[in-house]
Protein backbone atom coordinates (compact mmCIF):
# COMPACT_ATOMS: atom_id res chain seq x y z
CA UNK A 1 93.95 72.86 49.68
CA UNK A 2 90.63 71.97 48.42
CA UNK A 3 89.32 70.45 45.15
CA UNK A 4 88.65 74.12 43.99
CA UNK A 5 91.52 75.89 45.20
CA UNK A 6 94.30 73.03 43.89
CA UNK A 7 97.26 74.48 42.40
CA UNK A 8 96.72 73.77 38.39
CA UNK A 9 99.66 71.90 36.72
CA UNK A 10 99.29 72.75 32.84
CA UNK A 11 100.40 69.62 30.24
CA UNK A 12 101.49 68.78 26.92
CA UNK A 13 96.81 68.15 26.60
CA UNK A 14 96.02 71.37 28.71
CA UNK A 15 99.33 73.89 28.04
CA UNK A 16 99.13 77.23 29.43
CA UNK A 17 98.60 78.47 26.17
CA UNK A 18 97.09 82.18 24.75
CA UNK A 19 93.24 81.26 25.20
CA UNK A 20 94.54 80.58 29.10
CA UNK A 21 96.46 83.94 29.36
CA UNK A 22 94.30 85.96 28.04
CA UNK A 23 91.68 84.36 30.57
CA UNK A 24 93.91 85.54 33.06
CA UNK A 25 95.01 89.14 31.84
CA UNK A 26 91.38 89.58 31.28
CA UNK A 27 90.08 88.95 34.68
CA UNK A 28 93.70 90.20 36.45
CA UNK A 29 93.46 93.35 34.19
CA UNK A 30 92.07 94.88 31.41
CA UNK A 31 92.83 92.50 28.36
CA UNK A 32 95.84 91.84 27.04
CA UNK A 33 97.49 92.67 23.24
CA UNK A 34 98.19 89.37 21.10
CA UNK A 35 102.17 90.76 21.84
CA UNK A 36 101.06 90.66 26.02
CA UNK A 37 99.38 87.31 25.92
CA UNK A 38 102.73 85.72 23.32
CA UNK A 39 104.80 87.04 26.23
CA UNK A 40 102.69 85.62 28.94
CA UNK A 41 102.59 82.29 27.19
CA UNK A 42 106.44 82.09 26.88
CA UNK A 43 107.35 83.46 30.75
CA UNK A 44 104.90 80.33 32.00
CA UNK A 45 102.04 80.36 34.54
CA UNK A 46 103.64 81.61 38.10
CA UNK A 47 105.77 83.74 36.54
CA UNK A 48 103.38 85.48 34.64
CA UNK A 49 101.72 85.64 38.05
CA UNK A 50 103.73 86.88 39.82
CA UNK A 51 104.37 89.26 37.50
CA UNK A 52 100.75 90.81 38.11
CA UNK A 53 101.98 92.07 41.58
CA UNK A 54 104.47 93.73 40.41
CA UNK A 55 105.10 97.04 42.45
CA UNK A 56 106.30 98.80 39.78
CA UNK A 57 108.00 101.51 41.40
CA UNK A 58 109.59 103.17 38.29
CA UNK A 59 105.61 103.36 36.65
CA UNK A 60 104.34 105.00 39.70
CA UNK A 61 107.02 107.96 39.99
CA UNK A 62 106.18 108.36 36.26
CA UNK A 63 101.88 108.77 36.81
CA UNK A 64 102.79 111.01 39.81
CA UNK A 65 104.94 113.50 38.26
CA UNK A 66 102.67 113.40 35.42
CA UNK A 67 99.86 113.73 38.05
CA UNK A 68 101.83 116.73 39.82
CA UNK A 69 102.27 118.83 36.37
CA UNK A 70 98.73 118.28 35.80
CA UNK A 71 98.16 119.45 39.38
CA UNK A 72 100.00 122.50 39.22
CA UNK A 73 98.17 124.07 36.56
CA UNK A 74 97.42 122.50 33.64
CA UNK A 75 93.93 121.52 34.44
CA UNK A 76 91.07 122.42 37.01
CA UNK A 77 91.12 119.59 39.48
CA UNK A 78 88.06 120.96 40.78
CA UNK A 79 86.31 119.12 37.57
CA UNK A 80 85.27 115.93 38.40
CA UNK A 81 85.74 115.10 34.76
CA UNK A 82 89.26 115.68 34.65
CA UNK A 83 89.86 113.38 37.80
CA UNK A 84 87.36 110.72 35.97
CA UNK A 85 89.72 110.70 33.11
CA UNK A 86 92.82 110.68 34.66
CA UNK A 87 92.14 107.32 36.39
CA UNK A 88 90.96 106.00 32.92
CA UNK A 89 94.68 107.16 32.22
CA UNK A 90 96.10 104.67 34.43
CA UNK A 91 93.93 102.05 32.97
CA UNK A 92 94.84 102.33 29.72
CA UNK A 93 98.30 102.61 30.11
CA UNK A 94 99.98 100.95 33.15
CA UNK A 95 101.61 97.89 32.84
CA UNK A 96 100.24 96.48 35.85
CA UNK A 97 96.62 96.60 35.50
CA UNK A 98 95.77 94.33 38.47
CA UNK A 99 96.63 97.56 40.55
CA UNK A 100 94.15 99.31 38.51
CA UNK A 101 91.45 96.76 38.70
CA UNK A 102 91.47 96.25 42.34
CA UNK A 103 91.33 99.81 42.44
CA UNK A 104 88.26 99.25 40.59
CA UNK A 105 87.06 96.33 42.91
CA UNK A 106 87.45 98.42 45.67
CA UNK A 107 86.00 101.49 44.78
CA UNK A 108 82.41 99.00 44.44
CA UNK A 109 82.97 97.96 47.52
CA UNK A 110 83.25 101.15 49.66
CA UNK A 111 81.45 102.77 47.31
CA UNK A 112 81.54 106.78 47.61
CA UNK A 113 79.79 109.34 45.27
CA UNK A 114 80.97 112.67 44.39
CA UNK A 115 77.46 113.67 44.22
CA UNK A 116 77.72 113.80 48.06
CA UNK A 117 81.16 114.17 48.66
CA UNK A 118 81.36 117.37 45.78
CA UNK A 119 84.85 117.53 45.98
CA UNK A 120 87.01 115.65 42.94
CA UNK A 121 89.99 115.93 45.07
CA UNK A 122 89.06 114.06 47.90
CA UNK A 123 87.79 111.29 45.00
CA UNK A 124 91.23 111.21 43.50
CA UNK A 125 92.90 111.10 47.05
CA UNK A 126 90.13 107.79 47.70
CA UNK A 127 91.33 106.13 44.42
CA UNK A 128 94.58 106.28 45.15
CA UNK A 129 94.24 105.01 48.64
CA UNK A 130 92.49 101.88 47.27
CA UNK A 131 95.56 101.04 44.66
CA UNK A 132 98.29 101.75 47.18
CA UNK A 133 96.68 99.48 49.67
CA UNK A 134 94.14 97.52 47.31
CA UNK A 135 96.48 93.67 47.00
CA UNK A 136 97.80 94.62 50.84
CA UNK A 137 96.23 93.60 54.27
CA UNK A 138 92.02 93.92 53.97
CA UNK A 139 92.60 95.29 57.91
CA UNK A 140 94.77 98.67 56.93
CA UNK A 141 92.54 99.18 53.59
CA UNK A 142 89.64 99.25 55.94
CA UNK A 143 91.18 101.14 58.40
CA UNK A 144 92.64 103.57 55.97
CA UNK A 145 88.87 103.80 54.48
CA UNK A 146 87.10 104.56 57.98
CA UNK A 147 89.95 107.86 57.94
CA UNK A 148 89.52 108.80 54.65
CA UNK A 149 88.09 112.31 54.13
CA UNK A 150 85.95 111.16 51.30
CA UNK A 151 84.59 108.49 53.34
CA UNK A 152 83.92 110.64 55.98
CA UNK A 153 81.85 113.33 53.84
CA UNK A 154 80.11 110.65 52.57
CA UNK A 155 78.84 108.57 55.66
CA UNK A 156 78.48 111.65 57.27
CA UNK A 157 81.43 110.76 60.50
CA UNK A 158 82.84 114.55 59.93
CA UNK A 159 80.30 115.32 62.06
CA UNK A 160 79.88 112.40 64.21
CA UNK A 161 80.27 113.36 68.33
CA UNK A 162 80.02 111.80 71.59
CA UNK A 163 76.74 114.22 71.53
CA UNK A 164 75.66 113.01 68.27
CA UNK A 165 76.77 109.82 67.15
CA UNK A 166 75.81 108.69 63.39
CA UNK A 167 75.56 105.44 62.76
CA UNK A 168 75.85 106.05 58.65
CA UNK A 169 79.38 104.77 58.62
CA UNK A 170 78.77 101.90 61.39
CA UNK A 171 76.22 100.55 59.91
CA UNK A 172 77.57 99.93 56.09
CA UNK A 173 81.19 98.82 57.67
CA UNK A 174 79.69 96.07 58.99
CA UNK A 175 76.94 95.43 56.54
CA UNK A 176 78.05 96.24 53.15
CA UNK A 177 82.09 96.08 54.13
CA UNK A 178 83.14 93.52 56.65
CA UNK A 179 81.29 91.05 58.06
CA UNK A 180 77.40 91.18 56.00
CA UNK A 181 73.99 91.40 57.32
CA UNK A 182 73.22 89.05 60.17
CA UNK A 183 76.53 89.04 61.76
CA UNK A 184 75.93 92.12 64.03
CA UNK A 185 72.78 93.36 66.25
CA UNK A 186 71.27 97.33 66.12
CA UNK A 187 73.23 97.46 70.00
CA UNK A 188 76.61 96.95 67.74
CA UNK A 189 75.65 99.60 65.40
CA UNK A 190 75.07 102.31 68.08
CA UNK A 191 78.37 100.93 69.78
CA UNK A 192 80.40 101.37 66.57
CA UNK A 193 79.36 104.41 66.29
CA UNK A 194 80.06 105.65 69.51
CA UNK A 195 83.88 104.45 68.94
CA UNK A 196 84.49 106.38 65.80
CA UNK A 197 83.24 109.62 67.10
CA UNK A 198 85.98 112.11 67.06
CA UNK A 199 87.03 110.69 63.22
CA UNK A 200 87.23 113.97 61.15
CA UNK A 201 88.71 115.64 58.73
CA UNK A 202 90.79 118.58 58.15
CA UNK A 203 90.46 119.80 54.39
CA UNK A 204 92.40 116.87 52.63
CA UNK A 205 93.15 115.26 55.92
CA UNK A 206 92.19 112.87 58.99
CA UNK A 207 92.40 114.46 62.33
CA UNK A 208 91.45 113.21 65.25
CA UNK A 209 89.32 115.08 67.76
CA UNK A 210 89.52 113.71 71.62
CA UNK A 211 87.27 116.30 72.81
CA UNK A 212 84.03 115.35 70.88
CA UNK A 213 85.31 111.39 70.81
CA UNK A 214 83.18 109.14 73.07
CA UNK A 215 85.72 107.13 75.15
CA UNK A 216 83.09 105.12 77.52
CA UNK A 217 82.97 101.88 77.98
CA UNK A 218 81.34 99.92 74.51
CA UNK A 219 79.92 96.22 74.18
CA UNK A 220 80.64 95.25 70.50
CA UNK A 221 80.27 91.58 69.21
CA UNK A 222 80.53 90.15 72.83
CA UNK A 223 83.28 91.89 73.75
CA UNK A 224 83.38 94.96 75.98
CA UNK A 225 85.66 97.95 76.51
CA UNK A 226 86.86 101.79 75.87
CA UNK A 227 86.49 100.62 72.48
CA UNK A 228 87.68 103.50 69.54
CA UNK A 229 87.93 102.92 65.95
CA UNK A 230 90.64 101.10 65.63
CA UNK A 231 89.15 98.37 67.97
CA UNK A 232 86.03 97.57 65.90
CA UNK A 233 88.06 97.36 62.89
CA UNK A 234 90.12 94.92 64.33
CA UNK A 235 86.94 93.26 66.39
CA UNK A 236 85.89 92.89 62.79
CA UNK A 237 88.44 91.44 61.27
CA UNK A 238 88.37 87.88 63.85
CA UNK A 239 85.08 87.71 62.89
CA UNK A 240 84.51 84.31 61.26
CA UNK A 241 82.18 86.23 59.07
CA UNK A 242 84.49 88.43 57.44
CA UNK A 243 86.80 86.38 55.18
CA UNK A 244 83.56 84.73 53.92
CA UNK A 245 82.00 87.73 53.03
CA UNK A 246 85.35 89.50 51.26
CA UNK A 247 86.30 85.85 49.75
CA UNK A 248 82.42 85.74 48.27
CA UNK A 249 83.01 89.48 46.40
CA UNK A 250 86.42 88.79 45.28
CA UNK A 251 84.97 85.49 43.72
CA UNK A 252 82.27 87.06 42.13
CA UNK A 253 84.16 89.73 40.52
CA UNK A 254 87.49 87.93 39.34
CA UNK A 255 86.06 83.86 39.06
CA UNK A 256 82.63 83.47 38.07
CA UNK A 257 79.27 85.24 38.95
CA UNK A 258 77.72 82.42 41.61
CA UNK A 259 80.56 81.05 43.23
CA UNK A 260 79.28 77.48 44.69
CA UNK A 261 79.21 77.24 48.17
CA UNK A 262 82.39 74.81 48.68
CA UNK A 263 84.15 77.05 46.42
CA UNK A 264 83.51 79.53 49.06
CA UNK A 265 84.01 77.96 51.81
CA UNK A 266 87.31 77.20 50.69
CA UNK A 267 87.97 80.97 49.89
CA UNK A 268 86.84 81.81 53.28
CA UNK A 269 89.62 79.51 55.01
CA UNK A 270 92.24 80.66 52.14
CA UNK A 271 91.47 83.97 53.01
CA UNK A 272 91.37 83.71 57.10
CA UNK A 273 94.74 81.46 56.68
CA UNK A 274 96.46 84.55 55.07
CA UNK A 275 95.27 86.62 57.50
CA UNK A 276 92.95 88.03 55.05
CA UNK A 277 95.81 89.50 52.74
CA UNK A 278 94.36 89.96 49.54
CA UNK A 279 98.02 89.61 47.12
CA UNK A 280 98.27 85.90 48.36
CA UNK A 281 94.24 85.54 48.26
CA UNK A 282 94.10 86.56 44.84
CA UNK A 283 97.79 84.92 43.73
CA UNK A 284 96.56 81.40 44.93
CA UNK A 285 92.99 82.20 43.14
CA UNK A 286 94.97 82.78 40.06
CA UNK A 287 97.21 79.54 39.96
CA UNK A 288 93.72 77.54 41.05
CA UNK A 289 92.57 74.54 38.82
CA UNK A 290 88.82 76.10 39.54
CA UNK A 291 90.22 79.54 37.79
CA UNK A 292 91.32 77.65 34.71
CA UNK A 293 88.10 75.33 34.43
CA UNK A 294 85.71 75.94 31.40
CA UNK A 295 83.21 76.56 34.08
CA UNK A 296 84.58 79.57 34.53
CA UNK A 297 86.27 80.80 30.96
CA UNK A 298 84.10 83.86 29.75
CA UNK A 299 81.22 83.82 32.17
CA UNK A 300 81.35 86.90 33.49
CA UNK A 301 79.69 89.86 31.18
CA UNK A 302 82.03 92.37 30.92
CA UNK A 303 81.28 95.78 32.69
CA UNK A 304 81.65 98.91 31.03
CA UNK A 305 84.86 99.59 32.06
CA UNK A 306 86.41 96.30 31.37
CA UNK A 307 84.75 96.43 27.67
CA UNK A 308 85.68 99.86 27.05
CA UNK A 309 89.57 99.67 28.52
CA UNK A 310 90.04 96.17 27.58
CA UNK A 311 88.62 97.15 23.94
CA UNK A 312 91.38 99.72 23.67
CA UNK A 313 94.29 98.03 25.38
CA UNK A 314 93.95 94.99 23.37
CA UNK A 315 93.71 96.58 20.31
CA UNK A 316 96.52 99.16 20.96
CA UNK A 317 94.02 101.91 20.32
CA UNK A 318 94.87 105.47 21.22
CA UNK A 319 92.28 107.60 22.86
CA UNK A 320 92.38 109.56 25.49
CA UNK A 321 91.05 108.51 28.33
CA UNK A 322 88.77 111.68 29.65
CA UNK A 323 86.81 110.68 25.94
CA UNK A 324 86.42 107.01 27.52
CA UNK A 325 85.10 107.98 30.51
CA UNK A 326 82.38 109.65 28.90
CA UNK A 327 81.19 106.86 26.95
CA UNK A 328 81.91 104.87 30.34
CA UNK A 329 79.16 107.13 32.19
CA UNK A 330 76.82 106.34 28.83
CA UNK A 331 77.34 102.90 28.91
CA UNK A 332 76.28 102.67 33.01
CA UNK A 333 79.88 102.68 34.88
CA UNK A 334 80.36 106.52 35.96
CA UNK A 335 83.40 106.53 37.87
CA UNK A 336 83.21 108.39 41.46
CA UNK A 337 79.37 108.27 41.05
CA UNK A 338 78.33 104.69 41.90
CA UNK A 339 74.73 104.66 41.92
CA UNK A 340 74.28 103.71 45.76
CA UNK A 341 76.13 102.69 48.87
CA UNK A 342 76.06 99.09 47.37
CA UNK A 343 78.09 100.09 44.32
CA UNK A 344 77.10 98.65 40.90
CA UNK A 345 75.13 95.51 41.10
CA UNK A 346 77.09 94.27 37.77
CA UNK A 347 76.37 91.50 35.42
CA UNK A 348 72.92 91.43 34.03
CA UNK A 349 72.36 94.93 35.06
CA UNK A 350 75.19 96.45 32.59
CA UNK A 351 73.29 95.52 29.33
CA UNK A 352 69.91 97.18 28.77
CA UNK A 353 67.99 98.82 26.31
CA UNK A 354 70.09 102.09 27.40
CA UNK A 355 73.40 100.95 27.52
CA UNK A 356 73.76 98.26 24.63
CA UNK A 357 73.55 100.96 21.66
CA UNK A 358 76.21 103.11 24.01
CA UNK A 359 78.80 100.11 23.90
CA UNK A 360 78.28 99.54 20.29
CA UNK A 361 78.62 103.29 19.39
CA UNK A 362 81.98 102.76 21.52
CA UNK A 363 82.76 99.62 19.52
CA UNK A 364 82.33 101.55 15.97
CA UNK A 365 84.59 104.40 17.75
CA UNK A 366 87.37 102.45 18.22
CA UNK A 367 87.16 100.32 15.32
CA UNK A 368 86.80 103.50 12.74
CA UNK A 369 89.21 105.38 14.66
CA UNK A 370 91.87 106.93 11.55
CA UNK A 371 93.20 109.77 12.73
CA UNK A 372 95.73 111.66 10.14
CA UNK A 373 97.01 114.29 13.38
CA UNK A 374 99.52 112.82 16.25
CA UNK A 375 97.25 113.52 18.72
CA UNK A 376 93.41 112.47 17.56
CA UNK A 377 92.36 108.67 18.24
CA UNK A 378 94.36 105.82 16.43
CA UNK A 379 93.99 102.31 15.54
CA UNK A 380 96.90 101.14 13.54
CA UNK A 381 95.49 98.51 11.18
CA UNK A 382 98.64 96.86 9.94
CA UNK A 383 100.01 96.47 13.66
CA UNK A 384 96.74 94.00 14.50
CA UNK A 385 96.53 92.65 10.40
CA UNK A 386 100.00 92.61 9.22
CA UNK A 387 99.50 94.30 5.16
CA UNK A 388 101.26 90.53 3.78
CA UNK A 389 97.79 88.90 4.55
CA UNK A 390 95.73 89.64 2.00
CA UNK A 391 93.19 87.12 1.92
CA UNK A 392 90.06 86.76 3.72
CA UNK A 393 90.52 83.34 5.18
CA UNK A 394 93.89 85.10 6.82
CA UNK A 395 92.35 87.57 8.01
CA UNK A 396 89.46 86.14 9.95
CA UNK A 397 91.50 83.48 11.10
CA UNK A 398 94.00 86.68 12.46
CA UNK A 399 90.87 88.89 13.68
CA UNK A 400 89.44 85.23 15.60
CA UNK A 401 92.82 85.07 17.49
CA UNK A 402 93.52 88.76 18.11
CA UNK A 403 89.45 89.48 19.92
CA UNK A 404 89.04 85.68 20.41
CA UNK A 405 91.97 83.90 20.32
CA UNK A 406 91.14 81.60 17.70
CA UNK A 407 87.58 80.67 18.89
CA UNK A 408 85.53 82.85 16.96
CA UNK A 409 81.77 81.41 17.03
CA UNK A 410 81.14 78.92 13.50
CA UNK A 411 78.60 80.98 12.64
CA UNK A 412 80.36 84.17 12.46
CA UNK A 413 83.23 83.01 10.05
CA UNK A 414 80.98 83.22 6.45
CA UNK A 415 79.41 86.32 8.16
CA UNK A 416 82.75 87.77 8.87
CA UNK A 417 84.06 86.61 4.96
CA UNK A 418 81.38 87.64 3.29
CA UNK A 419 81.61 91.50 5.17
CA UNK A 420 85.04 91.83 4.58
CA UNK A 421 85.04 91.48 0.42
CA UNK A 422 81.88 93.58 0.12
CA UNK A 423 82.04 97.22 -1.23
CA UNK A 424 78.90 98.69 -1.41
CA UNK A 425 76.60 95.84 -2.31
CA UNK A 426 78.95 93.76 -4.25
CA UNK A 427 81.25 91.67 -3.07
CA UNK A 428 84.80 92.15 -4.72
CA UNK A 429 87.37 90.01 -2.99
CA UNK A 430 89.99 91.21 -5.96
CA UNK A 431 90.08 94.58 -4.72
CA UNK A 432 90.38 93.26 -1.06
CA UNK A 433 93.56 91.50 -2.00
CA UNK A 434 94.82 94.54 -4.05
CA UNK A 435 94.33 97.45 -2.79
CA UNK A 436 95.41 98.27 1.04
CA UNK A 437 93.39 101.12 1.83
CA UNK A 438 90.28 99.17 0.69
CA UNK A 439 91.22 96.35 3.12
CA UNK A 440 92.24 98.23 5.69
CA UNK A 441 88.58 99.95 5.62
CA UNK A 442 86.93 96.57 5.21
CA UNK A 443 89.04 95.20 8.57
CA UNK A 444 87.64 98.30 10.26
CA UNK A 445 84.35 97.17 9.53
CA UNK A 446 85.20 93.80 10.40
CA UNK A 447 86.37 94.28 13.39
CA UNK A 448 83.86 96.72 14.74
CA UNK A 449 81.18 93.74 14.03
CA UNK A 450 83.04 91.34 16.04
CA UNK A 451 83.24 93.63 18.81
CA UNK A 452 79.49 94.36 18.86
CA UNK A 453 78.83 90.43 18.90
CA UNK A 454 77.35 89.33 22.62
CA UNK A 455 80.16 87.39 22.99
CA UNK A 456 82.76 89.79 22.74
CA UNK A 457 81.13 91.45 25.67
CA UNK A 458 82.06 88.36 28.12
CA UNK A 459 85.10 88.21 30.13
């Protein structure tokens, strides 16, 4: 293993401690309550892990029969909206998130739009493609992708014949989902193509259709033959190419932003050593020195869906999620709509004039939520501020380690003080000590401002 990649061995002077956990529930998930990250801290690094690949097969019978009730009546699946929220769902309450966010990962990668496909169910049938395969071999997620109906709608190969070959599909499997631009001529293209005529769809499912499938003789990446599918999948995956380009995303999206090049190049042979599984890509990437470095610790800005979900699960907010994915769409992260074939470029490009006020309208949504019915949105103060502290030192101190664990920006501290004992326009820290509702207002309104600070919005 490389200087990167080396296994990290936490010590007494650099424990695997909560600001290290929650590094790691944040980028392997969605944030992580001060009760997660305790738990995480005491169950050690690899187990905590290991822990994030957890099939959890007792979770998944539960969101399917929920899913199946839904199905059968309940709700119009034909809504995009419905299908939107229901993933948000999933987010918000699993307890194994890293299924959810490679989910996520995934669905950037081979990005597909219902504006093209216009058919929710086909999205939802995608989605759940990508987390049933999504920490599995990148060869069956790819080859499960090039059958799946949505996929097929959308890069137009339900119509694809030995007649008519389109090259939509080809073209972005090897450009935007294997092996990048450079690694493949325009002869490769129209070869590709020519191998996955035939690839249709029947309603909700793949079919395959000899008569219209070109079975001649193909030269693909140097190699020649009666070449289908299949074949230029797997042509693709012992390309050299491949693991660099896949190692390069996954970097970007779970480690930092711009991965140096050694730190890729060592991805790339971590990846092509595991014969390009992702679960042992990702498990080794998570036990890394490199993932633990302060080169890396809240570098990433957060993208919508991270902020919004994270928001909520760390706080132990409850909202639904079809009134998340609304804001999400505000905010610049529409789920099943990515903007282009390239998916969301991320980063810089969540937080604009547009977007900004729509995360801190989400921020003062969560942060004022009081509901006084069982089923409108909750935040239950005294679960994140126990009601024994009542004095403002406590309580920043217990705000700083709940949204920051404990490293809550100098500057903010008299800010945050001063806010919390101030009624009106005077300040009255008597009344903050005495009176609960009054403090439990005034930790509302401190804890909305800390989560429309920039740095809250890093991950």
């Amino acid at each position: 293993m490389g200087a990167y990649l080396t296994p990290w061995v936490p010590s007494e002077s650099r424990p695997f401690d909560a600001r290290q956990a929650a590094h790691l529930l944040r980028r392997a998930g969605f944030g992580a309550s001060p009760q997660e990250i305790a738990a995480a801290v005491a169950q050690g690094l690899e187990a905590t892990v290991d822990a994030l690949f957890d099939r959890a097969d007792d979770e998944e019978a539960e969101f399917q029969q929920a899913f199946a009730a839904i199905e059968s009546g309940f709700v119009n699946l034909s809504d995009v909206g419905y299908v939107q929220g229901w993933w948000v769902h999933r987010m918000l309450r699993t307890r194994v998130p890293l299924k959810e966010k490679l989910a996520l990962f995934w669905h950037g990668h081979f990005a597909t739009s219902i504006h093209k496909v216009e058919d929710p169910y086909l999205m939802h049938r995608q989605i759940e493609t990508l987390r049933q395969l999504g920490a599995g071999s990148f060869r069956d997620l790819v080859l499960a992708v090039a059958k799946d109906p949505a996929m097929l709608v959308y890069l137009d190969g339900q119509s694809s014949t030995k007649e008519h070959p389109n090259e939509n599909f080809a073209r972005e499997l090897m450009e935007l989902f294997t092996c990048g631009i450079g690694h493949y001529t325009e002869q490769d293209v129209q070869a590709a193509a020519r191998a996955f005529t035939g690839w249709h769809r029947q309603g909700a499912e793949f079919v395959f259709e000899g008569e219209v499938h070109d079975g001649g003789r193909k030269e693909f990446l140097g190699q020649a033959g009666k070449f289908d599918g299949g074949d230029i999948v797997e042509l693709l995956m012992q390309q050299p190419a491949t693991p660099r380009f896949i190692a390069t995303k996954l970097l970007r999206f779970f480690v930092t932003p711009e991965p140096p090049d050694a730190l890729v190049d060592e991805a790339a042979q971590l990846l092509d050593r595991t014969q390009l599984n992702i679960k042992w890509f990702l498990r080794t990437l998570f036990l890394s020195e490199y993932f633990f470095s302060d080169t890396c610790y809240r570098r990433r800005i957060a993208s919508p869906v991270e902020f919004a979900v994270g928001t909520a699960r760390t706080l132990g907010v409850r909202i639904s999620g079809t009134e998340v994915k609304d804001y999400l769409s505000a905010m610049g992260q529409n789920l099943l709509a990515p903007p282009n074939v390239k998916g969301w470029d991320g980063e810089q490009k969540w937080i604009n004039s547009s977007t900004w006020p729509k995360r801190l309208d989400y921020a003062r949504l969560v942060a004022g939520a009081a509901s006084e019915t069982p089923f409108g949105n909750d935040l239950n103060i005294s679960a994140i501020v126990p009601d024994e502290m009542i004095t403002p030192p406590q309580v920043v101190e217990r705000l700083a380690e709940v949204l920051f664990q404990g490293e809550l920006p100098a500057e903010l501290k008299p800010k945050l003080l001063d806010l919390l004992v101030t009624f009106g326009e005077e300040r009255n820290p008597q009344v903050f000590r005495d009176d609960l509702g009054s403090r439990h207002d005034r930790i509302r309104a401190g804890i909305a401002a800390l989560l429309c600070t920039p740095e809250y919005h890093t991950c």
